[in-house]
Protein backbone atom coordinates (compact mmCIF):
# COMPACT_ATOMS: atom_id res chain seq x y z
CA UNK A 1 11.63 2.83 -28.15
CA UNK A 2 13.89 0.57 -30.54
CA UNK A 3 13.36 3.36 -33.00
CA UNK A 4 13.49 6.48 -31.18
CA UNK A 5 17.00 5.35 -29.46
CA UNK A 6 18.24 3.25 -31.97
CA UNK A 7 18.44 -0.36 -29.91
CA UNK A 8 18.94 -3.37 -31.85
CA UNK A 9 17.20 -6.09 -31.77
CA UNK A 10 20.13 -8.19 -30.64
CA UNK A 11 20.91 -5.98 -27.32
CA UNK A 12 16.84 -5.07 -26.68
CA UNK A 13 16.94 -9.17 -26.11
CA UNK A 14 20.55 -9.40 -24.08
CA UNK A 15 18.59 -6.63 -21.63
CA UNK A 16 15.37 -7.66 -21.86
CA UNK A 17 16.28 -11.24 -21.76
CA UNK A 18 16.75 -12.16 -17.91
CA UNK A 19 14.61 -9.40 -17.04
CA UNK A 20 11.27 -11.04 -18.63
CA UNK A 21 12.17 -14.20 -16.99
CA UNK A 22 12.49 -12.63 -13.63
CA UNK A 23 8.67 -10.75 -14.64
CA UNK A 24 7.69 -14.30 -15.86
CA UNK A 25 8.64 -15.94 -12.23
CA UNK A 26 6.72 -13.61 -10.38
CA UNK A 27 3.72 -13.63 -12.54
CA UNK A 28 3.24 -17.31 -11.60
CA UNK A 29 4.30 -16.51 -7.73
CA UNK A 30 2.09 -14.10 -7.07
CA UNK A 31 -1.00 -15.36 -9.45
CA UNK A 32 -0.11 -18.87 -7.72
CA UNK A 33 -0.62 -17.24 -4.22
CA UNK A 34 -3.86 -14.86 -5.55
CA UNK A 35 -5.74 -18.28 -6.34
CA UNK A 36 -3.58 -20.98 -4.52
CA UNK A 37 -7.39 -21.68 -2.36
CA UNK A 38 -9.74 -22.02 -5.77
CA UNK A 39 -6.99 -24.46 -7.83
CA UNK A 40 -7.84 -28.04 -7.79
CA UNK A 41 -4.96 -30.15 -6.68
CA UNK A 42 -5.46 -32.82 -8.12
CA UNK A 43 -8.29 -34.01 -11.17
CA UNK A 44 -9.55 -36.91 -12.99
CA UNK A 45 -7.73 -37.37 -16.47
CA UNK A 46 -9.83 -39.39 -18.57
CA UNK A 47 -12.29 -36.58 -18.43
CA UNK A 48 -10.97 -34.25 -20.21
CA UNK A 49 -11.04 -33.48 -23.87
CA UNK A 50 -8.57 -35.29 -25.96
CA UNK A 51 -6.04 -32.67 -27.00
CA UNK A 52 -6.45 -32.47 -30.93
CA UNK A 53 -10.11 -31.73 -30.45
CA UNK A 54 -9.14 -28.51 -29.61
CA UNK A 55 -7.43 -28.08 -33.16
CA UNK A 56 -9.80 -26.64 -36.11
CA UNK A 57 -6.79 -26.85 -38.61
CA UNK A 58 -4.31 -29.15 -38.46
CA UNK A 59 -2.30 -27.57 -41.34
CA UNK A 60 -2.18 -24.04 -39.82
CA UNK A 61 -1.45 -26.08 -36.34
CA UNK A 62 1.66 -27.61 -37.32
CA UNK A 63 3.07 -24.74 -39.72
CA UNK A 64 2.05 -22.22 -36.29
CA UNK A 65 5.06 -23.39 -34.56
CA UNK A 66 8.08 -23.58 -36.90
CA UNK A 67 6.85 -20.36 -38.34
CA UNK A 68 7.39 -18.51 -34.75
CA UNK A 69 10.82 -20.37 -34.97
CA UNK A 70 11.54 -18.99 -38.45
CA UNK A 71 9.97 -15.04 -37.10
CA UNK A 72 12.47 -15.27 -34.13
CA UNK A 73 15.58 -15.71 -35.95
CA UNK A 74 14.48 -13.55 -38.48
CA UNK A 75 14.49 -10.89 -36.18
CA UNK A 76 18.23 -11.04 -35.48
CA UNK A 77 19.10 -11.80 -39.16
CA UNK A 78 17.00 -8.49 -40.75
CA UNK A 79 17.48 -6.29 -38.11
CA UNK A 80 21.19 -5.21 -39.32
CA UNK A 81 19.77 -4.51 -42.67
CA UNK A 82 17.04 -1.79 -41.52
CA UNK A 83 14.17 -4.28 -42.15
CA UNK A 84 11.21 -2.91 -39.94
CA UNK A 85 10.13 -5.47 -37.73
CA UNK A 86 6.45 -5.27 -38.76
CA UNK A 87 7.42 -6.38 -42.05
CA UNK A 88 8.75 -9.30 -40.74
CA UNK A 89 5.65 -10.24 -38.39
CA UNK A 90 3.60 -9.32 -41.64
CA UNK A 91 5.01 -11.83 -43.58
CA UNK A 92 4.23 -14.20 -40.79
CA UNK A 93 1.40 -13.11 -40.88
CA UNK A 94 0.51 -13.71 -44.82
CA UNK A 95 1.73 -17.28 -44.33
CA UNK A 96 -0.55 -18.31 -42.23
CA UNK A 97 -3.39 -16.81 -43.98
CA UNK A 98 -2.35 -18.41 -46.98
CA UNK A 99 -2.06 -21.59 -45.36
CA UNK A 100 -5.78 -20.79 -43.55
CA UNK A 101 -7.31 -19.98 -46.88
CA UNK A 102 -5.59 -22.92 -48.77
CA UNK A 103 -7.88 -25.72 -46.49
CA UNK A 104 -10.63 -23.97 -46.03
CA UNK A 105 -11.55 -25.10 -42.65
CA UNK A 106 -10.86 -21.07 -40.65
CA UNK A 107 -13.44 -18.51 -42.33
CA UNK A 108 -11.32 -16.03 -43.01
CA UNK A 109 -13.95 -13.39 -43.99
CA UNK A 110 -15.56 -14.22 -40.80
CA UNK A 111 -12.51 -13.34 -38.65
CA UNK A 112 -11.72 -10.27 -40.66
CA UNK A 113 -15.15 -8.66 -40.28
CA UNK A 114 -15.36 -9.85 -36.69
CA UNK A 115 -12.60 -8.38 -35.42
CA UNK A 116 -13.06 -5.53 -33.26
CA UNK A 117 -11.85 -2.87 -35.61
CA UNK A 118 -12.91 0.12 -32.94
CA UNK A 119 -10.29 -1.01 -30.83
CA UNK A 120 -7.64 -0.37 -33.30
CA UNK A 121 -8.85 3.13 -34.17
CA UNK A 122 -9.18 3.96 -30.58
CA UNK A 123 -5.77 3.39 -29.53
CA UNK A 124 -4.58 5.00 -33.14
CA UNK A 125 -6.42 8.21 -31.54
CA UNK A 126 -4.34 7.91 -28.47
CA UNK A 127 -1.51 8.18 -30.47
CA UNK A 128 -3.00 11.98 -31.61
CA UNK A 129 -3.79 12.73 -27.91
CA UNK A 130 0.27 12.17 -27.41
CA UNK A 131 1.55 14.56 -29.84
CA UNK A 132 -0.93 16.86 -28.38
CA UNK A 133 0.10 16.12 -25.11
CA UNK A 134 3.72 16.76 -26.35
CA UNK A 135 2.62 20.24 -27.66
CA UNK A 136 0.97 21.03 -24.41
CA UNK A 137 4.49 21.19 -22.88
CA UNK A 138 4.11 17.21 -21.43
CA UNK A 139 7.09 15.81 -22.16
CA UNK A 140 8.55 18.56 -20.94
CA UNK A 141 7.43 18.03 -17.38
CA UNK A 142 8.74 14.16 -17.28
CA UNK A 143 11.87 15.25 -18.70
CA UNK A 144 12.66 17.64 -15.76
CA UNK A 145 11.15 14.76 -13.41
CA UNK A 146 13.74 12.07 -14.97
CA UNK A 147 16.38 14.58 -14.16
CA UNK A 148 15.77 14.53 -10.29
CA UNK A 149 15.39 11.30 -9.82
CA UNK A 150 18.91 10.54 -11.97
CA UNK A 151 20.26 12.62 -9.14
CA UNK A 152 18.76 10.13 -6.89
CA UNK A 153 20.67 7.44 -8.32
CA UNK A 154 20.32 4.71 -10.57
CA UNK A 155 18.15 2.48 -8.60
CA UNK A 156 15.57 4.85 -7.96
CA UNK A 157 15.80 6.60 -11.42
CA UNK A 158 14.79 2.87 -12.50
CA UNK A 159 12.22 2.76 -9.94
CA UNK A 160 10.79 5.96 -10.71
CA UNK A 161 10.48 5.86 -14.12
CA UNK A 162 8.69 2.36 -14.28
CA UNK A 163 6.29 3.13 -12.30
CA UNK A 164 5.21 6.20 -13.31
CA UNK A 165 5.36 5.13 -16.75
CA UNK A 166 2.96 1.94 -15.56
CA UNK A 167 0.27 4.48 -13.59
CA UNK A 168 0.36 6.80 -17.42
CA UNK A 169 -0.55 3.56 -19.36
CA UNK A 170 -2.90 2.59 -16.78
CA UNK A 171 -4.84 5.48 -17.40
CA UNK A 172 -3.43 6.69 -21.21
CA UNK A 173 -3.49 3.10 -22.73
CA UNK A 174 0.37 1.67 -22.69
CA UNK A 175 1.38 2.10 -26.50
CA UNK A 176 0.68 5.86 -26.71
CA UNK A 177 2.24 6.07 -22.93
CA UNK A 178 5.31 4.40 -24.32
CA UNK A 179 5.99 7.24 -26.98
CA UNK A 180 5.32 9.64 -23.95
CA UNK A 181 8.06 8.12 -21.90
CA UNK A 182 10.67 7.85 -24.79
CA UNK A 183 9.86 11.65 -25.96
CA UNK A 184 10.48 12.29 -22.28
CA UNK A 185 13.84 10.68 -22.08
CA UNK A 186 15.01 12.08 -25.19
CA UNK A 187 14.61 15.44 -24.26
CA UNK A 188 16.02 14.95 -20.49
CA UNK A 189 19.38 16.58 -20.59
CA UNK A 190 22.81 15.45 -18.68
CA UNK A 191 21.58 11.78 -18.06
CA UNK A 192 24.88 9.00 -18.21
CA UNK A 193 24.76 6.71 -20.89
CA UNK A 194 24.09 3.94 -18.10
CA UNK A 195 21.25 5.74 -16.22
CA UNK A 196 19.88 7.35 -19.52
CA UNK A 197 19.42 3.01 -21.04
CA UNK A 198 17.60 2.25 -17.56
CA UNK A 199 15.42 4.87 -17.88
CA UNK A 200 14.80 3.82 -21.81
CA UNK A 201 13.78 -0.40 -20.22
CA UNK A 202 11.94 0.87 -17.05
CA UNK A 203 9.67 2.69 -19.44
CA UNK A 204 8.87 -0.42 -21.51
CA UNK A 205 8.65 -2.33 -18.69
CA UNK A 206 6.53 -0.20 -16.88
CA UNK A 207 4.27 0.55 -20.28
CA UNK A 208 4.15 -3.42 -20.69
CA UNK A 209 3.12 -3.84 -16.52
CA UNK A 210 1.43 -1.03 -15.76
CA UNK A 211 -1.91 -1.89 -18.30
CA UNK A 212 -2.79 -4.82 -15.81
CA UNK A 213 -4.23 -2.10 -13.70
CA UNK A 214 -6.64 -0.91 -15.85
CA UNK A 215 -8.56 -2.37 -18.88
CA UNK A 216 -8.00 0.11 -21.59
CA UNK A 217 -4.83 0.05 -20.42
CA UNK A 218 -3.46 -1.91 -23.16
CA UNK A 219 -4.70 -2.99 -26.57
CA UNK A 220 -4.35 -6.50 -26.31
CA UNK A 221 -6.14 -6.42 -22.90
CA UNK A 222 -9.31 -4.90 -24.38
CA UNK A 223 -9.04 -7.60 -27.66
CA UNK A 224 -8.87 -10.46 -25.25
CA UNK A 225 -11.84 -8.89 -23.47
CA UNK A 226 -13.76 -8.67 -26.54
CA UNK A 227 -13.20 -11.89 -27.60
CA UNK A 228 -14.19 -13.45 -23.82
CA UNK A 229 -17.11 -11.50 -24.13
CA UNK A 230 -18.52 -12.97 -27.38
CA UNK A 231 -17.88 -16.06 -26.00
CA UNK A 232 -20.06 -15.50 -23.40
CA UNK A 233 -17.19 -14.81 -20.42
CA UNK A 234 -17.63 -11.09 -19.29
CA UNK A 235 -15.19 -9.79 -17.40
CA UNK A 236 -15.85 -6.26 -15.53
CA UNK A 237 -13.94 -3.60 -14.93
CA UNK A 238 -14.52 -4.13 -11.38
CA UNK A 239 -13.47 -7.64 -11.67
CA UNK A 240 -10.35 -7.11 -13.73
CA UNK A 241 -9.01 -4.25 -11.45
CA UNK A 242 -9.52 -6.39 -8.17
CA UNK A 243 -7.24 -8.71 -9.50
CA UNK A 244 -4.77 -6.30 -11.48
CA UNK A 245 -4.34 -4.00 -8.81
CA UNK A 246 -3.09 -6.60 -6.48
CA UNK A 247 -0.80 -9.05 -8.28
CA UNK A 248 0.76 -5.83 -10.66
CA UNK A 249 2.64 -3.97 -8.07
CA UNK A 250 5.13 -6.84 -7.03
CA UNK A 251 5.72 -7.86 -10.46
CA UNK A 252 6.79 -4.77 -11.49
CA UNK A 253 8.70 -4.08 -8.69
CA UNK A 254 10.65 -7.30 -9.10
CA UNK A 255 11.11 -6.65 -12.95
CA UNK A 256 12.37 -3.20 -12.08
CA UNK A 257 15.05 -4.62 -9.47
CA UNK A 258 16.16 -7.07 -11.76
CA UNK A 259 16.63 -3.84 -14.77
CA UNK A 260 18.83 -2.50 -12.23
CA UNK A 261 20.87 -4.90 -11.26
CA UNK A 262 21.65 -6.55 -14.41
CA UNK A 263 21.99 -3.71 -16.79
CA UNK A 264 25.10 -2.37 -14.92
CA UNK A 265 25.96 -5.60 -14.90
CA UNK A 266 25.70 -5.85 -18.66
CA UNK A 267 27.37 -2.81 -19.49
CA UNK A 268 26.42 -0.09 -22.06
CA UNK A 269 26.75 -0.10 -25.85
């Protein structure tokens, strides 16, 4: 979306910004209330685990942190020069492998070839099932659909647009879905600069929100899975969507309230 529209990095975070801590908020509200009956309310401390057992290596541990630290800022510092973000994150990334393979202690060979590779080429598939999609006259659709409910207003254009976007990525996986949405509001003619920038976040947001229905709705959700699973934690689809389909909803209705009321707020660029 950054791309397509041309949003930099600083004004994606001035939006985005209060808007994920309103999403954050509500996350813990309504995942509070979901299990308020099964947490413990109080527990013995001496029985559990000192904390550094749970670090394998202390060297990648404490360079984890100030690295993030380091990514975040460079974020606002490359983005005026053109530098892709993913080159950024992939020098992160380097570092820590470097610092993994300097002591030894992570097998890095073991992580590479254990990671579930099938994953990645499924949702790079997605991506071909979009630009068919697109050719099929898809886009086209949502565009005219954006239109009407800009002539509805602002609120419900936000509205609208989320969660539709979250049902496609529910279904579509949320990354492909994304691409749908932006192709969508690109080609939507007469839209304000105001409502056309709502439409633009309630997409992301309902792209990042709406894969909590479903588990293939978002790559990370299907990693984590896979990883639980070799572990010896399976989590069904049936179990997953119980949850998902009950706390979702008011999240993203809360994070779409909060798009609309604070972007006008904001002002456009």
């Amino acid at each position: 979306s950054a791309n397509v529209f041309g949003i930099s990095f600083g004004r994606y975070a001035a939006v985005m910004g209060p808007v994920n801590l309103v999403s954050l908020a509500a996350t813990l509200a309504v995942l509070w209330l979901f299990y308020r009956r099964d947490l413990d309310t109080t527990y013995v401390v001496y029985r559990l685990d000192p904390p550094a057992s749970a670090i394998r290596d202390s060297a990648v541990f404490r360079a984890a942190f100030p690295l993030l630290a380091v990514l975040l800022g460079a974020y606002f510092v490359t983005a005026p020069f053109g530098v892709p973000i993913s080159a950024v994150t992939g020098a992160g990334a380097l570092v820590l492998l470097a610092l993994a393979g300097r002591s030894g202690v992570i097998p890095l060979r073991k992580v590479l070839a254990g990671a579930p590779w099938q994953i990645v080429l499924f949702s790079l598939g997605m991506y071909l099932v979009v630009y068919g999609l697109k050719t099929a006259g898809l886009t086209d659709l949502l565009a005219q659909g954006l239109v009407r409910l800009a002539g509805a207003g602002p609120v419900v254009a936000t509205l609208g647009t989320g969660v539709a976007a979250a049902l496609l990525s529910s279904v579509m996986n949320n990354m492909p879905s994304v691409l749908v949405g932006a192709l969508a509001i690109q080609q939507a003619p007469d839209l304000s600069p105001l409502t056309r920038e709502l439409l633009i976040y309630a997409n992301v947001i309902g792209c990042d929100l709406g894969p909590k229905f479903t588990p293939i709705g978002s790559l990370a959700t299907l990693l984590w899975l896979h990883v639980l699973d070799a572990k010896g934690h399976r989590i069904t689809w049936g179990q997953y969507m119980r949850v998902g389909l009950l706390i979702t909803p008011p999240v993203l209705l809360a994070s779409l309230l909060a798009l609309a009321l604070w972007l006008p707020h904001l002002g456009t660029t």
